[in-house]
Protein backbone atom coordinates (compact mmCIF):
# COMPACT_ATOMS: atom_id res chain seq x y z
CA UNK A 1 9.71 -1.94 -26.16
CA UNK A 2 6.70 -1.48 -28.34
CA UNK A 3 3.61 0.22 -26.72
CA UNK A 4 1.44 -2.31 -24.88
CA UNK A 5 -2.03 -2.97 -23.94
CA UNK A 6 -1.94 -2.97 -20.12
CA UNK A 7 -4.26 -3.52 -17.04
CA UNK A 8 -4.50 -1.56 -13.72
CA UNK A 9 -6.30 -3.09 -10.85
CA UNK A 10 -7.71 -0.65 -8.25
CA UNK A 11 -8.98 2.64 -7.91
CA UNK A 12 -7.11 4.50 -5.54
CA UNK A 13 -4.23 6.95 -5.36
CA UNK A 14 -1.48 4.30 -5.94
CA UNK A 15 -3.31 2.28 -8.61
CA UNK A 16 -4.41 5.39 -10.66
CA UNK A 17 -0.85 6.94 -9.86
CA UNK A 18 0.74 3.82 -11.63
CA UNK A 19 -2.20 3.75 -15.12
CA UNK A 20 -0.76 7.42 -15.23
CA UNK A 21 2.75 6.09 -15.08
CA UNK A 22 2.16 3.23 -17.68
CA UNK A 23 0.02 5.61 -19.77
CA UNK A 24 2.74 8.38 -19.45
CA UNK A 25 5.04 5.82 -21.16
CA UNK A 26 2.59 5.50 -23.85
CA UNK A 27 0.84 2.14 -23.28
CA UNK A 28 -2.56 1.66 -23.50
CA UNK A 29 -3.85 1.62 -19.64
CA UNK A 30 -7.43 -0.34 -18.93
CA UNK A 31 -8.06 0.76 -15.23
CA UNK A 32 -10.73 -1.65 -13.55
CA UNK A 33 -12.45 0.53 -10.41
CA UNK A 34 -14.16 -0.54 -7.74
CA UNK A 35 -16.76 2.73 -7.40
CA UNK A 36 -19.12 3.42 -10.62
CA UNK A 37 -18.56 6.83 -9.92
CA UNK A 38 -14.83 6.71 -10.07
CA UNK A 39 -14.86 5.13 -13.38
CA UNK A 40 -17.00 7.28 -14.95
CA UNK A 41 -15.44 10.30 -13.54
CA UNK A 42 -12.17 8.95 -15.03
CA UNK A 43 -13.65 8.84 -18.26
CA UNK A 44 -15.45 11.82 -18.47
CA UNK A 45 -13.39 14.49 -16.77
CA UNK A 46 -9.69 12.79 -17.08
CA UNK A 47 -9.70 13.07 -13.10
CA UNK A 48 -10.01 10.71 -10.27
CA UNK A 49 -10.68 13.40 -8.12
CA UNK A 50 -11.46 11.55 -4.82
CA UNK A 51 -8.20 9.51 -4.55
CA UNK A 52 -5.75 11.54 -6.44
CA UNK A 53 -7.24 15.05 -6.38
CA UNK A 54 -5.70 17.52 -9.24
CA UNK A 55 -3.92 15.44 -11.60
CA UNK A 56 -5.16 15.46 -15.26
CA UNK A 57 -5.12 12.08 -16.30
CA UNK A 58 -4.06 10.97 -19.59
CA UNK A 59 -6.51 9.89 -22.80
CA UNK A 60 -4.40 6.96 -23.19
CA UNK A 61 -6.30 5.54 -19.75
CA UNK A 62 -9.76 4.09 -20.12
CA UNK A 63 -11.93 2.84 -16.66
CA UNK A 64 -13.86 0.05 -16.58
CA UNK A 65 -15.68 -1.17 -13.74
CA UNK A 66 -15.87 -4.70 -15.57
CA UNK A 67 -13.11 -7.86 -14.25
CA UNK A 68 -13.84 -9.39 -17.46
CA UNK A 69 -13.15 -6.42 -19.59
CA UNK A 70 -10.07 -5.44 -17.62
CA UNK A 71 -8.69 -9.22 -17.60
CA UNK A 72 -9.08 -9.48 -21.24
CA UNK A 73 -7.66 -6.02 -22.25
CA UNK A 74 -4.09 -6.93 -21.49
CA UNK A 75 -1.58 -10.02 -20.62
CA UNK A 76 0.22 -7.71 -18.00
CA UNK A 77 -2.32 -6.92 -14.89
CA UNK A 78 -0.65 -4.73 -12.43
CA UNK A 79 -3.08 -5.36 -9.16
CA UNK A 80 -2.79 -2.28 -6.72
CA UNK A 81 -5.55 -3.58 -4.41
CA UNK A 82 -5.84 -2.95 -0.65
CA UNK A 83 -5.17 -6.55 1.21
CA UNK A 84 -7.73 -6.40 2.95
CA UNK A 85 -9.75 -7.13 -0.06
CA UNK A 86 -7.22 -8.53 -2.60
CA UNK A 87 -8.40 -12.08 -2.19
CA UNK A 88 -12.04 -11.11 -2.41
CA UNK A 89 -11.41 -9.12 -5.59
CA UNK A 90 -8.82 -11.89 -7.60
CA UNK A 91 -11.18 -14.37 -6.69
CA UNK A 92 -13.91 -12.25 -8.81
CA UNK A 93 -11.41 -12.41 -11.07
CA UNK A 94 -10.27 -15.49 -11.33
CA UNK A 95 -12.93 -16.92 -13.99
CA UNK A 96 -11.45 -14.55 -16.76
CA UNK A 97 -7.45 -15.28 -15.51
CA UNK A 98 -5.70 -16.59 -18.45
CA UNK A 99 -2.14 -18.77 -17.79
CA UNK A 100 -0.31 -16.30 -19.79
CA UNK A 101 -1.44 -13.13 -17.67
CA UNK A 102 1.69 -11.29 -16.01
CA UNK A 103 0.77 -10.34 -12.70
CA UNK A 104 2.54 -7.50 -10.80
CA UNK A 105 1.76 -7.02 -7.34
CA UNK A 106 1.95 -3.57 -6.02
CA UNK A 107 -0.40 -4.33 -2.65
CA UNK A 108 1.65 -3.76 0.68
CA UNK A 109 0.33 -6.16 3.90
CA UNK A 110 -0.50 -8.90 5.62
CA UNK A 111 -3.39 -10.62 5.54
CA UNK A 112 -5.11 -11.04 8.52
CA UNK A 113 -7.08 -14.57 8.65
CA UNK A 114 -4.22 -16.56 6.98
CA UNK A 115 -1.38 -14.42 7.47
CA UNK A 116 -0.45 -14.62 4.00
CA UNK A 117 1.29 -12.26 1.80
CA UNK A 118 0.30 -10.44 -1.06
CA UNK A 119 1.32 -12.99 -3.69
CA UNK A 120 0.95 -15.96 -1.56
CA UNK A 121 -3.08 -14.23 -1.58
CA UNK A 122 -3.01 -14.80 -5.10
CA UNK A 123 -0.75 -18.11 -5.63
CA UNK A 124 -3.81 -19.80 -3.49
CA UNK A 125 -6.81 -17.91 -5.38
CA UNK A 126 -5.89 -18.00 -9.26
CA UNK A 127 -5.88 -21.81 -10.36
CA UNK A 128 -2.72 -21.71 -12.15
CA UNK A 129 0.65 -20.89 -10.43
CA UNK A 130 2.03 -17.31 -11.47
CA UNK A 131 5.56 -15.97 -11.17
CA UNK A 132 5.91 -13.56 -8.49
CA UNK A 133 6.71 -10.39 -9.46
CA UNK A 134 6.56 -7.43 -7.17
CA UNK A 135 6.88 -3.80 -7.14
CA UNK A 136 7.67 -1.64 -4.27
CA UNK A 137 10.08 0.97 -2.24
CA UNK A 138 9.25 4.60 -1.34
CA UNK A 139 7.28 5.79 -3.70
CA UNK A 140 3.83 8.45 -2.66
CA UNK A 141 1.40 8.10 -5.80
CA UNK A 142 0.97 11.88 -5.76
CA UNK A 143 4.82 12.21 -7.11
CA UNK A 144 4.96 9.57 -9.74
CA UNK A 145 1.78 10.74 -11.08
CA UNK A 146 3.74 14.29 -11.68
CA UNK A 147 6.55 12.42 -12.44
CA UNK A 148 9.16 13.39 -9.98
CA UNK A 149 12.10 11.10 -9.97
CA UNK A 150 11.34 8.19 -7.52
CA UNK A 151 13.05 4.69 -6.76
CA UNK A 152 11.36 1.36 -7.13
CA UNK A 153 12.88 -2.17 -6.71
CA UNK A 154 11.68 -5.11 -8.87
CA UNK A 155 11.26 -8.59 -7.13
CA UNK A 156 11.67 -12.01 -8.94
CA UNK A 157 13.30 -15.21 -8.81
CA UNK A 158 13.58 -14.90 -12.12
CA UNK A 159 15.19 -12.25 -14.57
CA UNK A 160 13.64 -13.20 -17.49
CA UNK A 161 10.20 -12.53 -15.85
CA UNK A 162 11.42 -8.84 -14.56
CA UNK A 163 12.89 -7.85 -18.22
CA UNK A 164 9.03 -7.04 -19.59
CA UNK A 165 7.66 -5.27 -16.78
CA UNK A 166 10.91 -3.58 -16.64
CA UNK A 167 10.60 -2.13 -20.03
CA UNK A 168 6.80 -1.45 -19.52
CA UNK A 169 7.60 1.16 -16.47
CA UNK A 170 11.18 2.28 -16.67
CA UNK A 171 11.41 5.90 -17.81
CA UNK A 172 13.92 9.25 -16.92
CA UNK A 173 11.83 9.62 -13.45
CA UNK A 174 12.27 6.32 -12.28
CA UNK A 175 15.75 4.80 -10.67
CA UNK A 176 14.88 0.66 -11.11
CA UNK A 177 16.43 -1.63 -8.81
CA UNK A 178 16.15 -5.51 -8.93
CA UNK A 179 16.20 -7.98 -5.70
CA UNK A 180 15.33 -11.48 -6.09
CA UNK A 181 13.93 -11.59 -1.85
CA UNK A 182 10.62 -11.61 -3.10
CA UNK A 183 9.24 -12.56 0.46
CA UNK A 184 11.29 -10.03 2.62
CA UNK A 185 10.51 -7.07 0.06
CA UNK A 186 6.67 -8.15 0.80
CA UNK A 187 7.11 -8.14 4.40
CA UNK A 188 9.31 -4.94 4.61
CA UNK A 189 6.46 -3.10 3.08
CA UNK A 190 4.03 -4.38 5.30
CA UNK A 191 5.95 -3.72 8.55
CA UNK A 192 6.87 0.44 7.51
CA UNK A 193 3.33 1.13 7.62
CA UNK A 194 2.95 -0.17 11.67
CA UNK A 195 6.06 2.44 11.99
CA UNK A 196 4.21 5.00 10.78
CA UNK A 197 1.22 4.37 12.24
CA UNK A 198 3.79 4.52 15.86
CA UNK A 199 5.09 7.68 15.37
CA UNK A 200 1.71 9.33 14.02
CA UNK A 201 0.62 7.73 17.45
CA UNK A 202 2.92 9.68 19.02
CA UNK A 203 2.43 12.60 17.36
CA UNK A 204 -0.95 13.18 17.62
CA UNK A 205 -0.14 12.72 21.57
CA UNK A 206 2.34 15.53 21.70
CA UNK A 207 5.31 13.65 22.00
CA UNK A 208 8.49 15.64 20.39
CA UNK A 209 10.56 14.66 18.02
CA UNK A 210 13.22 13.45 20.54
CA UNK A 211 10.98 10.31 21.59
CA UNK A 212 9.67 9.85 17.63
CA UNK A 213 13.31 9.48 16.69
CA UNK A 214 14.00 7.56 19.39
CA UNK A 215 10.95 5.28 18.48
CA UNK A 216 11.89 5.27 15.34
CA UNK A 217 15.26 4.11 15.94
CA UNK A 218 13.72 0.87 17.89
CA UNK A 219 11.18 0.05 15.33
CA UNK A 220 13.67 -0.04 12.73
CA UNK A 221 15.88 -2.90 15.19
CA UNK A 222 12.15 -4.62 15.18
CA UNK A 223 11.43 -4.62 11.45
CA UNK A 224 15.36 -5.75 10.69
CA UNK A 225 14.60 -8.61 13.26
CA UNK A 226 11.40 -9.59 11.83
CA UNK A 227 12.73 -9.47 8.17
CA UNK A 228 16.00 -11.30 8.33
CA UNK A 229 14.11 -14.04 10.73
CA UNK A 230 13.22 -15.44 7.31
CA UNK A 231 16.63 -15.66 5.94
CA UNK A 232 16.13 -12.33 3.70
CA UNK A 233 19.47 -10.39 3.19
CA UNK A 234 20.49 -7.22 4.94
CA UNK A 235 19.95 -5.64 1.23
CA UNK A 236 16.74 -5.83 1.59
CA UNK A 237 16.50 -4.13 5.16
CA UNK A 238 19.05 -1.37 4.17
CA UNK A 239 17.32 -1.17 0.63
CA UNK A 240 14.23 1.10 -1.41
CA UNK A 241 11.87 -1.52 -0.03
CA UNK A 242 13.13 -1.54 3.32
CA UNK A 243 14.41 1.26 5.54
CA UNK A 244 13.56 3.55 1.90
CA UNK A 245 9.86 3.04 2.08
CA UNK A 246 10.20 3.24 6.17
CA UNK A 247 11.58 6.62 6.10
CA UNK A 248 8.83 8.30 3.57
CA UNK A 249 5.97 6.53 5.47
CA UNK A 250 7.24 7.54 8.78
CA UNK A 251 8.00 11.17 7.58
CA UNK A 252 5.83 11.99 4.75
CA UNK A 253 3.23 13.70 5.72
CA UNK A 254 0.53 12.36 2.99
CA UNK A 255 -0.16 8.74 4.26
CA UNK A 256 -3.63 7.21 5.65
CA UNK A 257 -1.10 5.79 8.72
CA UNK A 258 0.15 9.16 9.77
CA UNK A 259 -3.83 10.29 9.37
CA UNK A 260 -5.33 8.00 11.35
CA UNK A 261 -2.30 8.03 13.94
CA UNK A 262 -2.39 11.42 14.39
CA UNK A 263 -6.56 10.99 15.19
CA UNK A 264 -5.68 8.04 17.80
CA UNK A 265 -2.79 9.90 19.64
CA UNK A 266 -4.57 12.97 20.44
CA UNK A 267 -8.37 10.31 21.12
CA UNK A 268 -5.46 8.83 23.74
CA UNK A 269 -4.75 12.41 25.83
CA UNK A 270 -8.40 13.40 25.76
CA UNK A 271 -9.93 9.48 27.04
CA UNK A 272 -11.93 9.03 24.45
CA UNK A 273 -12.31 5.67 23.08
CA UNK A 274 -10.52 4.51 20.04
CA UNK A 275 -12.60 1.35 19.20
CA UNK A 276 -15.34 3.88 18.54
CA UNK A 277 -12.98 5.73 16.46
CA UNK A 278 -11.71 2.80 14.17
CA UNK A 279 -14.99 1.30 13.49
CA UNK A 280 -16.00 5.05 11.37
CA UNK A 281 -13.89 6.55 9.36
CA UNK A 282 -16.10 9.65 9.26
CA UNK A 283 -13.57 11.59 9.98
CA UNK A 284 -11.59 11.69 7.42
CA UNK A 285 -14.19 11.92 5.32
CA UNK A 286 -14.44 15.79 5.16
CA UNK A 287 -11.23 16.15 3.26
CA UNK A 288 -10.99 18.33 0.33
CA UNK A 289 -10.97 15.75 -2.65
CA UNK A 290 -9.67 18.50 -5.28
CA UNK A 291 -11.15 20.02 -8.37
CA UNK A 292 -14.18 18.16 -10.00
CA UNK A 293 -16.84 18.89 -11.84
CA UNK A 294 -20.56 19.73 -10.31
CA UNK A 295 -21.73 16.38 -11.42
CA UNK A 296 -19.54 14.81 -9.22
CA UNK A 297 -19.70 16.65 -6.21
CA UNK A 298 -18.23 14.79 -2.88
CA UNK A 299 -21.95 14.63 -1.21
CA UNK A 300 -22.84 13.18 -3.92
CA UNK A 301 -20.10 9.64 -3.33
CA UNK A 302 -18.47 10.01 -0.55
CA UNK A 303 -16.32 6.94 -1.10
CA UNK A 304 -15.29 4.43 2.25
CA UNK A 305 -11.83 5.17 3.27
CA UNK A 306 -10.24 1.96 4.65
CA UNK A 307 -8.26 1.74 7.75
CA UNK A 308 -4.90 1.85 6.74
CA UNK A 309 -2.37 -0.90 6.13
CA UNK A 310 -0.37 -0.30 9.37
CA UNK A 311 -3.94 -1.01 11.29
CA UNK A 312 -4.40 -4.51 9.79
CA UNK A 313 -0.53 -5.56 9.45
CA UNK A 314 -0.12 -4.48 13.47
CA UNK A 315 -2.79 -7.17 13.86
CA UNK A 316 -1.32 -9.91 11.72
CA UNK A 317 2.07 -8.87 12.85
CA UNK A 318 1.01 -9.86 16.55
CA UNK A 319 -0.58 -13.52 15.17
CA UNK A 320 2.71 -14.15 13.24
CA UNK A 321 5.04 -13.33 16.10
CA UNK A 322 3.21 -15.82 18.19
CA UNK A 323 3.12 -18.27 15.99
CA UNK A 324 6.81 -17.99 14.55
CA UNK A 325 7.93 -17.40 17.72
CA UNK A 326 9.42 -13.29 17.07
CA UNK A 327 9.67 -11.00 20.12
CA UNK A 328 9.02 -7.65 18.67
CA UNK A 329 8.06 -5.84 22.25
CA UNK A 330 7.50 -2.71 20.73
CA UNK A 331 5.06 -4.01 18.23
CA UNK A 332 3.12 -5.78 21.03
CA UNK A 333 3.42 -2.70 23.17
CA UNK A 334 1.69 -1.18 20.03
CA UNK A 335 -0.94 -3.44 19.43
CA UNK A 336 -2.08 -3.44 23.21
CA UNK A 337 -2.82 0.14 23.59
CA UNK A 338 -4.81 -0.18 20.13
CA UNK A 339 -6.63 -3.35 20.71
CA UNK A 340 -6.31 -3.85 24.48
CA UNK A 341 -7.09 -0.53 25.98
CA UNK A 342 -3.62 -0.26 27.38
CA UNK A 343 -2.18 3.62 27.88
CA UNK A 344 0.18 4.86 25.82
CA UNK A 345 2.76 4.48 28.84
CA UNK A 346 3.07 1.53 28.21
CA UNK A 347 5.27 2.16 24.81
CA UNK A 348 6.83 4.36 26.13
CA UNK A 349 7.99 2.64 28.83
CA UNK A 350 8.95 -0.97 26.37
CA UNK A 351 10.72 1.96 24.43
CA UNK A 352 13.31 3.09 27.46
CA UNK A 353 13.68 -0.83 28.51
């Protein structure tokens, strides 16, 4: 394929992580960012050093903090937005969509007024209807930006649609796979991330690695349930997407879910209260963000750090169970000790039942 004019959506470790990717390949990468600062970091010191701290990005990426400049740079957009503010963000966008954009959707949630998935988000925001065309499977940003072998699945009803975007990111460190379940490779990435957040939970509460297995174990039963209620195919349960993504989320040590689990376990054993610890992410806000230069110092931006996926999907997850009519008591269980003030007993005891 010859080199291409592409555009990234998003600022953050995953969205830079994939401009490197695309710019590693040798297209031409417009990045659109959120933060000013990031931008201009990006294009002055090759770094985005408070997302994806020492990784030298490549010339061939330019930052813009401009939707109309990024939308009209390229006819592929690769959106790597958090869900929490995708629809707020494409519908900034949508006066400079064009009906031959490519959109690839790399977001990972639920959202929580509507319930709606990351390209249903989009289907009902951009005018014109768009092919769906999604990206996922275990993948931490920090390794495909050094370009350690990973494996992605593709998701489209449609093979023709795939074959571009396949060509555009396929390289010796990636292993592609294809699925056509667009809507259960959507919803298995949204439902790893309330695993994770479980056995951080755990974790941070000094449970071993007995009961996190054991958890683990359950969850799993409770994401394959939720999945193949819609008709999706074991494939995509057993696949990169599914139990894949599940198992680096749950284990990996880098992810915002383990983080903030980790800070809500241990708030649990010492009685503090967790609503005051969700509403500031403070706390996470003293991390190291890598090499930079003195012009960018982190007290000089110290950027918002979101609650992470597994937060807001636990909450949609609990609306679409009741309304779809899912028992997923281990979910619940989780969602009560988060949002209800119930002890942490009470998972563990739905875990032994």
């Amino acid at each position: 394929m010859k080199k291409q004019q592409v555009t990234v959506l998003g600022d953050g470790a995953w969205g830079t992580a994939i401009a490197q990717l695309l710019a590693h390949n040798g297209h031409h990468v417009m990045q659109w960012c959120y933060s000013q600062h990031v931008a201009t970091e990006i294009n002055r010191t090759r770094h985005n050093a408070y997302f994806l701290p020492n990784i030298a990005l490549s010339p061939h990426i330019t930052a813009t903090t401009s939707l109309e400049e990024a939308l009209a740079f390229s006819n592929y957009i690769f959106e790597a937005i958090p869900v929490k503010f995708l629809r707020s963000i494409v519908t900034q966008a949508q006066p400079f969509a064009r009906n031959n954009h490519q959109w690839v959707i790399l977001s990972k949630g639920i959202e929580n007024d509507t319930l709606m998935l990351p390209s249903e988000i989009l289907h009902s925001t951009l005018a014109h209807m768009l092919p769906e065309i999604i990206i996922s499977g275990p993948s931490y940003a920090y390794d495909v930006a050094h370009h350690k072998l990973t494996s992605l699945v593709i998701a489209s009803q449609s093979s023709a649609d795939v074959q571009p975007i396949h060509e555009l990111i396929n390289n010796a460190q990636l292993h592609l796979s294809r699925s056509f379940d667009t809507q259960g490779i959507q919803r298995a990435a949204a439902f790893k991330n309330v695993v994770a957040l479980a056995l951080a939970i755990l974790e941070g509460a000094s449970h071993g690695e007995n009961t996190r297995t054991f958890a683990f174990m359950r969850l799993f039963q409770e994401m394959q349930t939720f999945i193949t209620h819609y008709n999706s195919p074991l494939e995509t349960v057993y696949g990169p997407a599914g139990l894949g993504d599940l198992v680096l989320t749950a284990w990996g040590t880098r992810s915002k879910n383990r983080s903030w689990g980790i800070k809500i376990g241990h708030a649990m054993t010492q009685g503090l209260d967790i609503h005051e610890l969700l509403k500031s992410p403070s706390h996470l806000n003293n991390q190291s963000v890598g090499s930079q230069s003195k012009e960018f110092q982190l007290e000089r931006f110290k950027p918002e750090i979101p609650q992470p996926e597994g937060l807001n999907t636990l909450i949609s997850l609990r609306n679409i169970c009741i309304q779809d009519g899912i028992s997923l008591p281990l979910s619940h269980a989780l969602y009560q000790i988060i949002f209800e003030n119930e002890p942490l007993a009470l998972f563990i005891n739905t875990l032994t039942k």
